[in-house]
Protein backbone atom coordinates (compact mmCIF):
# COMPACT_ATOMS: atom_id res chain seq x y z
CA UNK A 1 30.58 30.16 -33.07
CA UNK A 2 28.37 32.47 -30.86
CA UNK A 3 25.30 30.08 -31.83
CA UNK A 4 26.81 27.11 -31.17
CA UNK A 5 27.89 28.09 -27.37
CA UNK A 6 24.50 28.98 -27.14
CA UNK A 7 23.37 25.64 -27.86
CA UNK A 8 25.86 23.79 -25.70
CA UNK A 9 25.06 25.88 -23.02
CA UNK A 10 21.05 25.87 -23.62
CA UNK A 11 21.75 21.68 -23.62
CA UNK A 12 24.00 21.49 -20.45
CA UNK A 13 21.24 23.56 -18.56
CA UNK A 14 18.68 21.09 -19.94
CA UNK A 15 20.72 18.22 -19.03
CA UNK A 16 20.51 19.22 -15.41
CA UNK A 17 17.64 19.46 -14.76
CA UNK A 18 16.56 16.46 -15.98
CA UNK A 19 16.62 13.35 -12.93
CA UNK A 20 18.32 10.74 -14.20
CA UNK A 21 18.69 8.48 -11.57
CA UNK A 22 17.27 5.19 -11.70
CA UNK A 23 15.88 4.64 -8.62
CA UNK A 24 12.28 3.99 -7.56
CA UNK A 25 9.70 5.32 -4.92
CA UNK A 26 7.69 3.06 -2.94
CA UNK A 27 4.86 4.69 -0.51
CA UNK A 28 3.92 2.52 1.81
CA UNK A 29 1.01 2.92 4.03
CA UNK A 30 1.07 1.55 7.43
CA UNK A 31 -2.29 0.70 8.79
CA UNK A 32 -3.47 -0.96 12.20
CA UNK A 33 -5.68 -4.04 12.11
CA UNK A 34 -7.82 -2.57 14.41
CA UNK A 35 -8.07 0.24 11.82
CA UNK A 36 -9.06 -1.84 8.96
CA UNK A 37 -11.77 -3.65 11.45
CA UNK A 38 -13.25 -0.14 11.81
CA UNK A 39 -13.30 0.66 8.14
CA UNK A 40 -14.39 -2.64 7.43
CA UNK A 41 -17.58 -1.56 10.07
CA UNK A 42 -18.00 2.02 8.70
CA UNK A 43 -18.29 -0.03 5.19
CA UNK A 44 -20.66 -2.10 6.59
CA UNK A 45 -22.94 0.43 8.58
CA UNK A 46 -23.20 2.37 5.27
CA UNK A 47 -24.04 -0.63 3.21
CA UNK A 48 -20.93 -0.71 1.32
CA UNK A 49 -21.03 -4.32 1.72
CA UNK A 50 -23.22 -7.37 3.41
CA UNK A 51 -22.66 -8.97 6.81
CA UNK A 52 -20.86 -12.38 4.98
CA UNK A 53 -18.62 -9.87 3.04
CA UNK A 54 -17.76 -8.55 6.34
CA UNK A 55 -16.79 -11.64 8.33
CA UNK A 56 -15.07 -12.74 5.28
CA UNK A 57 -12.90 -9.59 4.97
CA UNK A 58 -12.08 -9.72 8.86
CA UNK A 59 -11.40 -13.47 8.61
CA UNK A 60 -9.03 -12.94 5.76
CA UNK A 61 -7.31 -9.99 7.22
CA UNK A 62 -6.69 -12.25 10.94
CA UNK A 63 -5.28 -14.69 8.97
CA UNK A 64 -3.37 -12.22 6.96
CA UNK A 65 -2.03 -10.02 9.91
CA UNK A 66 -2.03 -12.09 12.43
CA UNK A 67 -0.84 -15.48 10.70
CA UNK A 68 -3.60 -17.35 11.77
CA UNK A 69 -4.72 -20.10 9.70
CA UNK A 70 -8.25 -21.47 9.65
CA UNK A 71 -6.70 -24.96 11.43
CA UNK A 72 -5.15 -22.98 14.41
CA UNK A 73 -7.64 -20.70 14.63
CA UNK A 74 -10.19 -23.70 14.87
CA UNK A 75 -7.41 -25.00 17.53
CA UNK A 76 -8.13 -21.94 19.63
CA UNK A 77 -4.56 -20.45 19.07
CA UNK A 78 -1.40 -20.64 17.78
CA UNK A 79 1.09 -22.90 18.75
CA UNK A 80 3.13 -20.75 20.59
């Protein structure tokens, strides 16, 4: 009997510790556009990537961020 109390208790103990919800973790990172910019420039000063690669990535990130899209940005604004 002895053994088998040891058992329940060694699996209750076990049981607890264990996490068993079912939830999930998100991180998420909050960065400034101007902050990407400047990495995008530190990438670029060290020859990480070219000068097209560059205004690409800015171009995409504008558009991105700041829900510009290559017609309103040709425009010279958005439309409000």
């Amino acid at each position: 009997m002895k053994p088998l109390l040891s058992i329940l208790a060694a699996t209750l103990l076990l049981t607890a510790c264990i996490d068993t919800s079912r939830s999930s973790r998100t991180t998420q990172i909050n960065t400034t556009l101007g902050q990407e910019i400047l990495d995008l420039k530190k990438a670029l000063d060290q020859g990480a990537i070219d000068e097209r690669e560059y205004r690409r990535m800015v171009e995409a990130l504008a558009e991105e961020r700041l829900d510009i899209s290559p017609e309103t940005a040709a425009e010279g604004g958005d439309d409000s």
